[in-house]
Protein backbone atom coordinates (compact mmCIF):
# COMPACT_ATOMS: atom_id res chain seq x y z
CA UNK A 1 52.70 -2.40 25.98
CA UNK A 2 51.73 -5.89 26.12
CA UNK A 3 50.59 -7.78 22.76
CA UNK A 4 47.29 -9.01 25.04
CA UNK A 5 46.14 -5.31 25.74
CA UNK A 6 47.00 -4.36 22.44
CA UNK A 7 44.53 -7.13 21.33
CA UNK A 8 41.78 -6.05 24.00
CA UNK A 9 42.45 -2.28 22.47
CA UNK A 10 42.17 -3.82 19.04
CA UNK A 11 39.15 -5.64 20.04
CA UNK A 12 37.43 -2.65 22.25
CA UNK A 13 37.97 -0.42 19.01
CA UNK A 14 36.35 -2.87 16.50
CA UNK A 15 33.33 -3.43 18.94
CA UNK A 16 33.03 0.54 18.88
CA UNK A 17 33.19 0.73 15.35
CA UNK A 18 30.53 -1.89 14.57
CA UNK A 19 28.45 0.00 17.42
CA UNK A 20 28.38 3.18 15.33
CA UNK A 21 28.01 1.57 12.37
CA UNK A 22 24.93 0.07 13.53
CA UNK A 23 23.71 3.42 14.64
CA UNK A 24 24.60 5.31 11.86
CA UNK A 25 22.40 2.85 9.99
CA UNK A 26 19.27 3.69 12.16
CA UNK A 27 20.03 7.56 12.16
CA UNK A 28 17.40 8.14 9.73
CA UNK A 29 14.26 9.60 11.79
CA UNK A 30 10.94 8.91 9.71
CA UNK A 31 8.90 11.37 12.09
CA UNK A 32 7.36 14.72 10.99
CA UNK A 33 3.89 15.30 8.69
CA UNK A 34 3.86 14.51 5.06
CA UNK A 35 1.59 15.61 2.32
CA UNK A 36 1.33 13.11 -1.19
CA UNK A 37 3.79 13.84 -3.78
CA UNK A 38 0.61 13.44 -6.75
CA UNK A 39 1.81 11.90 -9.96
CA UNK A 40 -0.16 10.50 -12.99
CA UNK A 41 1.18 6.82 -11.75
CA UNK A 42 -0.30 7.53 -8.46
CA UNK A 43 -3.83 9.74 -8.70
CA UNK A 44 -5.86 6.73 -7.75
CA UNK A 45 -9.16 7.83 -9.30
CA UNK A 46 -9.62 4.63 -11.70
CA UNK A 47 -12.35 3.65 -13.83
CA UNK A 48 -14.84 0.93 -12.83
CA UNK A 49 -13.09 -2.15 -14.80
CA UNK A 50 -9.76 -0.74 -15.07
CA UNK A 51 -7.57 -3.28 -13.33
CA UNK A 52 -4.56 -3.04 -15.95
CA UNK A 53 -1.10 -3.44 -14.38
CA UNK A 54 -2.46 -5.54 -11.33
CA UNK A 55 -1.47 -9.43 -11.56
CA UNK A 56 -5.18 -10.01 -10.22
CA UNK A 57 -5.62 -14.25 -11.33
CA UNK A 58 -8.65 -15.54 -11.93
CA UNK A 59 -10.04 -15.68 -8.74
CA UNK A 60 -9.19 -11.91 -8.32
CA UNK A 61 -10.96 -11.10 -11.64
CA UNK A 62 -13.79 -12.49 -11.25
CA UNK A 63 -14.19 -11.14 -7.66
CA UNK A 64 -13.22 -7.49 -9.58
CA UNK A 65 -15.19 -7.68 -12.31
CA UNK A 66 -18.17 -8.56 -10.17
CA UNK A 67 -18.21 -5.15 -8.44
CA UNK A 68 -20.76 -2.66 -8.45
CA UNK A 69 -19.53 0.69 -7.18
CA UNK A 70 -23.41 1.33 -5.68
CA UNK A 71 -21.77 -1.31 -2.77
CA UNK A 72 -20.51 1.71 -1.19
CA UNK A 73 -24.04 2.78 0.58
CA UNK A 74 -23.98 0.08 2.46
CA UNK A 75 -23.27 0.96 5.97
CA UNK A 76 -20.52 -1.32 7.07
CA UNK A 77 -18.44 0.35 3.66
CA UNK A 78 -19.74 4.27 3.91
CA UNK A 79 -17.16 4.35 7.06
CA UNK A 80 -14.60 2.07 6.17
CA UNK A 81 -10.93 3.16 6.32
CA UNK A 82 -8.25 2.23 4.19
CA UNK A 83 -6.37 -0.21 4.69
CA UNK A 84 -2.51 -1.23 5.29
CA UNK A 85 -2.47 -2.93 1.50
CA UNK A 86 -3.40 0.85 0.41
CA UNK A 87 -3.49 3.18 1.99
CA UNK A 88 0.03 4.23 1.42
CA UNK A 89 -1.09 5.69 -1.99
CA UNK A 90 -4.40 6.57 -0.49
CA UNK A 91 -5.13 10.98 -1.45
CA UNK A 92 -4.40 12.06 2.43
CA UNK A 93 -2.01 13.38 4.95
CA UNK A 94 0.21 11.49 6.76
CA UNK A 95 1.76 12.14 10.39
CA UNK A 96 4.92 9.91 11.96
CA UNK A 97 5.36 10.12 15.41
CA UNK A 98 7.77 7.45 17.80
CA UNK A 99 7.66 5.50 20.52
CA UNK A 100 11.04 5.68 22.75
CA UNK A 101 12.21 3.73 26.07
CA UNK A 102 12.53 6.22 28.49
CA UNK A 103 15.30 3.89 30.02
CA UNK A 104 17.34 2.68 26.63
CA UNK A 105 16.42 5.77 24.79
CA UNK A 106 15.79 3.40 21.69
CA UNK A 107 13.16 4.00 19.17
CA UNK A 108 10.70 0.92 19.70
CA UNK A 109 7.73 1.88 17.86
CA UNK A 110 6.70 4.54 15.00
CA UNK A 111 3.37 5.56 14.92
CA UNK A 112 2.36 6.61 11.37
CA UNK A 113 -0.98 7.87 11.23
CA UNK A 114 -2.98 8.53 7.60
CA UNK A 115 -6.21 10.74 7.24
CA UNK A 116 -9.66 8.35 6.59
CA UNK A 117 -7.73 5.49 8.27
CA UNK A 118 -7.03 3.65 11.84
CA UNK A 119 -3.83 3.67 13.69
CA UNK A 120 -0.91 1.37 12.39
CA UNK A 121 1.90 1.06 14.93
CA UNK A 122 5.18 -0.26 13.35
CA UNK A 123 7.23 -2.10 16.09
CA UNK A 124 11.15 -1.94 16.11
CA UNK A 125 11.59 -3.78 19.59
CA UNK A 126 12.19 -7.76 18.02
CA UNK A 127 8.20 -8.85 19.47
CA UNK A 128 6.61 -12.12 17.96
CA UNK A 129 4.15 -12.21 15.07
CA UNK A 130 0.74 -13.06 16.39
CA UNK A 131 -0.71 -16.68 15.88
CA UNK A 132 -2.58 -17.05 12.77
CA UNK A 133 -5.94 -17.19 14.88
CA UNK A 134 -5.40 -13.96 16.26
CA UNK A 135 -7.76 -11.12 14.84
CA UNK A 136 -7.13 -9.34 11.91
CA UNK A 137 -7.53 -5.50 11.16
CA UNK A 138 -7.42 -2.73 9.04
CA UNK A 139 -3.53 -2.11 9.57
CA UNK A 140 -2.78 -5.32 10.55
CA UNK A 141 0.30 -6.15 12.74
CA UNK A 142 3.80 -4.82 11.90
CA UNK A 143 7.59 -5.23 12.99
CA UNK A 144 10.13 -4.04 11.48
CA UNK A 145 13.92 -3.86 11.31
CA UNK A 146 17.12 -1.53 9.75
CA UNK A 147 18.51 -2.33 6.00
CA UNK A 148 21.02 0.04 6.13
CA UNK A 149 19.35 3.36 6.41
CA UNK A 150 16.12 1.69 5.21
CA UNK A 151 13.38 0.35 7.34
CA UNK A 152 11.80 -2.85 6.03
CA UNK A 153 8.27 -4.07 7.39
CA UNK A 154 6.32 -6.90 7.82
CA UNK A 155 2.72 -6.57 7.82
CA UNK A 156 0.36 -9.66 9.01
CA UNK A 157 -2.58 -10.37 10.48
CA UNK A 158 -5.07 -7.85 7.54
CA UNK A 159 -8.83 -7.83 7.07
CA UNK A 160 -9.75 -8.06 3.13
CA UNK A 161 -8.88 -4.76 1.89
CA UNK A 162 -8.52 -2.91 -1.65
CA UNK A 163 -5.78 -2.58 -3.79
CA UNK A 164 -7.46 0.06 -6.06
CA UNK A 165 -10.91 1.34 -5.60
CA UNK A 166 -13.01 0.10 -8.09
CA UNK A 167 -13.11 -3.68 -6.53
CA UNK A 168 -9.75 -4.95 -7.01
CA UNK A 169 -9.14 -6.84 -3.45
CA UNK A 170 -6.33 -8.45 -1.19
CA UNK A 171 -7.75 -11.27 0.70
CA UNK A 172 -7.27 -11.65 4.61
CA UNK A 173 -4.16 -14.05 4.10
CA UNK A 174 -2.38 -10.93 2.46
CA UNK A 175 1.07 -10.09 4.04
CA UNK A 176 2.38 -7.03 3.11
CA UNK A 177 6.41 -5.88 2.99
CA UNK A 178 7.04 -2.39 3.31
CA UNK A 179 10.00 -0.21 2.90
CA UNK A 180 10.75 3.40 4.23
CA UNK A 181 13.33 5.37 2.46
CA UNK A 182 13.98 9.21 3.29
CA UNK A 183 16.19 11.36 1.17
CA UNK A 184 15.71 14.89 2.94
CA UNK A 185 12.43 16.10 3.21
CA UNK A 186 10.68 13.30 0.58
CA UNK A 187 9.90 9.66 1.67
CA UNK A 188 9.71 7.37 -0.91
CA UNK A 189 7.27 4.14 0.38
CA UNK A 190 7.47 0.72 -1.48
CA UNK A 191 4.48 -1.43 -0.96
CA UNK A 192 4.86 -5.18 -2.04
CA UNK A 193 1.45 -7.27 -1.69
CA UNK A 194 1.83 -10.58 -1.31
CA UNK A 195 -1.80 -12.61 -1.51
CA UNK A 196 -2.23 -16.16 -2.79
CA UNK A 197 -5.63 -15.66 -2.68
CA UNK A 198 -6.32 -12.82 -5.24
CA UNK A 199 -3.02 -12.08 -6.83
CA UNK A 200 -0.57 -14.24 -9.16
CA UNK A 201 2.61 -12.51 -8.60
CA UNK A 202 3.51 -9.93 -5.93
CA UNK A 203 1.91 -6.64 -6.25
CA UNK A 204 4.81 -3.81 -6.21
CA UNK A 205 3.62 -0.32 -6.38
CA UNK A 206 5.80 3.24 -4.73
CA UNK A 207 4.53 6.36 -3.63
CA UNK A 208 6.31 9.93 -2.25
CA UNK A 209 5.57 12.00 0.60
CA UNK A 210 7.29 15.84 1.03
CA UNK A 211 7.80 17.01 4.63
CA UNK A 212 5.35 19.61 5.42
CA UNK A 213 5.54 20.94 8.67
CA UNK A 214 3.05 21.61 10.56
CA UNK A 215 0.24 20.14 8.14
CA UNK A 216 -2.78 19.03 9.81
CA UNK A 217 -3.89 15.42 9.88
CA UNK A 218 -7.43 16.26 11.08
CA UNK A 219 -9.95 13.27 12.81
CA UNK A 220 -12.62 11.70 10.18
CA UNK A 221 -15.93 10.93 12.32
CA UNK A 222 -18.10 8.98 10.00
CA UNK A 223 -21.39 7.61 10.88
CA UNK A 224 -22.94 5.82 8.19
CA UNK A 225 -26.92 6.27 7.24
CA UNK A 226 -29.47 4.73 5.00
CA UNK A 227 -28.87 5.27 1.36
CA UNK A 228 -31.71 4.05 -0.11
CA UNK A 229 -29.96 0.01 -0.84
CA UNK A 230 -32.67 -2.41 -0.45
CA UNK A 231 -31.95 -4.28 3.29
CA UNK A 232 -30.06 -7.41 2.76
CA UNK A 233 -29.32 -6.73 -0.84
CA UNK A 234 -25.32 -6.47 -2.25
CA UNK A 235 -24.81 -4.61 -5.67
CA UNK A 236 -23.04 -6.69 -7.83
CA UNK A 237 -22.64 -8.18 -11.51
CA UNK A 238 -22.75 -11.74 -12.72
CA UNK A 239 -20.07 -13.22 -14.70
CA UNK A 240 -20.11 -10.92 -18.39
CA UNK A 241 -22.90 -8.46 -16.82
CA UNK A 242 -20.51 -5.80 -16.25
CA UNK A 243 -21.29 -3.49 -18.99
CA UNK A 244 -17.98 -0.80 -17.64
CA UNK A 245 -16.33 -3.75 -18.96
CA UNK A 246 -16.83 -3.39 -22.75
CA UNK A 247 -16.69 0.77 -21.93
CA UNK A 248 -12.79 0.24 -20.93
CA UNK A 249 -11.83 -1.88 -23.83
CA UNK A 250 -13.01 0.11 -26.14
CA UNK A 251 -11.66 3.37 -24.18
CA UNK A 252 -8.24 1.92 -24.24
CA UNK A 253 -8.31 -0.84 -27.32
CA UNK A 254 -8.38 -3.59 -25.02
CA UNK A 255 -8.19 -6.70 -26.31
CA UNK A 256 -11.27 -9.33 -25.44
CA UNK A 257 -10.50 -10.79 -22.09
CA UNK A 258 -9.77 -9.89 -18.71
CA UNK A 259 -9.00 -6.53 -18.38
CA UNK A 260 -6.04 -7.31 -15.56
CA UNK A 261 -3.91 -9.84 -14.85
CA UNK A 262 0.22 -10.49 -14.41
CA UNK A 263 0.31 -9.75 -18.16
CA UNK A 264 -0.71 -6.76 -17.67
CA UNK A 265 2.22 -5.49 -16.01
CA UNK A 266 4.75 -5.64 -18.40
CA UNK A 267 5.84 -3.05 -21.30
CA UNK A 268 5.25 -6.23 -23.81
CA UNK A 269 1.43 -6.04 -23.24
CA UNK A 270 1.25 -2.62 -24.75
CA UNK A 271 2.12 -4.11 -28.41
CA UNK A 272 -1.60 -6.33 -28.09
CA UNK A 273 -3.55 -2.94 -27.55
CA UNK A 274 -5.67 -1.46 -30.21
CA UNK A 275 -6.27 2.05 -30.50
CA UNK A 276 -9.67 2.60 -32.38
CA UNK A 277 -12.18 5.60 -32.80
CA UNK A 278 -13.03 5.73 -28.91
CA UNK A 279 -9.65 7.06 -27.80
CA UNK A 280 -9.37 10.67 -27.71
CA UNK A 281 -6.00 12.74 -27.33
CA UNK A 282 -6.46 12.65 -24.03
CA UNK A 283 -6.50 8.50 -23.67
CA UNK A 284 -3.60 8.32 -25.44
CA UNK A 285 -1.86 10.36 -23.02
CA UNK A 286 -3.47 8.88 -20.28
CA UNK A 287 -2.14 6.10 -21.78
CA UNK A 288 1.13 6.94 -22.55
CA UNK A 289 1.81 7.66 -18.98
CA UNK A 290 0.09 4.41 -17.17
CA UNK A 291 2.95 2.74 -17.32
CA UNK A 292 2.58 0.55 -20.39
């Protein structure tokens, strides 16, 4: 046997190697209906003011601490969905469904699709980012590609959305990296907000989905009605009007001042609280559990 075909064998073998080794990495199949994994990190029923643990700056703040939950009967917000920036950790069913080239065979797209929301394809096939002009929406525009037997995403192109739902906001110029990790039947998403509008560090929150076949992931018609807001009135609250405010502080021995912000993330800002004769048994476990 010549040394040349032993080198073309040599070569043909490591080619066929790398091949499955890019393959195996991309084995994982993300399709199937979820239901939330609920934890006490994850309910997402907060109370107005509390925007501990989000690195809101001040522009953030002061466009959170402005808002007046009677906003929601307005029409334009009674129907709208969530949102790419949340609705990962948003209370609802989730379905995953993919797009495949009849001729390559290859996964191009996956189609996840959340209750109370709008579709959100994910692309896999290498296209372009759209311009910055182009138009944003609720789920924005995503590609995405393999780490390993992860799938990391790019999301551009989102309208202003929540990050929790008692004001707290991503701006439009949010982009939004996303990973999918499936161990068995649970899928673990990380959500990393990055907004240089609203936030001062990137926001980094995780939230688990169990395989549930079969589980329904029914339409949500909405049509919105008049709720009784005055016509071309929006609920809100000056600068130190928002009496929740002082109701949260003294809930959870808050010091004065914002009650969010970067600082608010770490385990060292749990040494400045203040327990005093508000808290009940049942803050402090609230508490204990917040991630503080």
């Amino acid at each position: 046997m010549s040394m040349k075909f032993r080198n073309a064998q040599a070569a043909m073998g490591l080619l066929a190697i790398v091949a499955c080794a890019r393959t195996a990495s991309a084995q994982v199949d993300f399709t199937g209906e979820y239901t939330p994994v609920r934890a006490m990190d994850s309910t997402e029923n907060p109370w107005v003011g509390d925007f501990v643990g989000l690195p809101l700056n001040a522009d953030g703040l002061a466009r959170a601490e402005s808002w007046d939950a009677s906003i929601l009967s307005l029409p334009e917000y009674q129907c709208r969905p969530h949102g790419w920036s949340y609705i990962n950790r948003g209370p609802t069913q989730l379905r995953i469904s993919k797009e495949v080239d009849p001729f390559s065979r290859e996964v191009v797209a996956y189609q996840p699709e959340w209750h109370q929301s709008t579709n959100m394809p994910v692309y896999l096939d290498g296209r372009d980012t759209p311009p910055e002009e182009a138009n944003h929406t609720w789920g924005g525009f995503s590609t995405a590609v393999w780490e390993g037997d992860m799938l990391r995403i790019s999301t551009t192109q989102l309208k202003e959305d929540y990050i929790r739902r008692n004001g707290a906001m991503a701006s439009d110029q949010a982009k939004v990296t996303t990973f999918w990790i499936r161990r068995g039947d649970i899928l673990t998403i990380i959500n990393i907000v990055h907004d240089p509008v609203y936030l001062a560090e990137p926001l980094v929150r995780s939230a688990e989905y169990r395989l549930t076949l079969n589980s329904q992931v029914p339409a949500h018609p909405c049509t919105s009605a008049y709720e009784g807001l005055e016509k071309g009135q929006v609920p809100h609250y000056l600068p130190g009007e928002n009496q929740f405010l002082k109701d949260l502080r003294r809930r959870y021995g808050l010091p004065d001042g914002p009650t969010g912000g970067a600082a608010t993330m770490y385990p060292e800002f749990k040494k400045t609280l203040q327990p005093g004769s508000g808290w009940s048994k049942g803050d402090k476990k609230a508490l204990s559990g917040s991630g503080f």
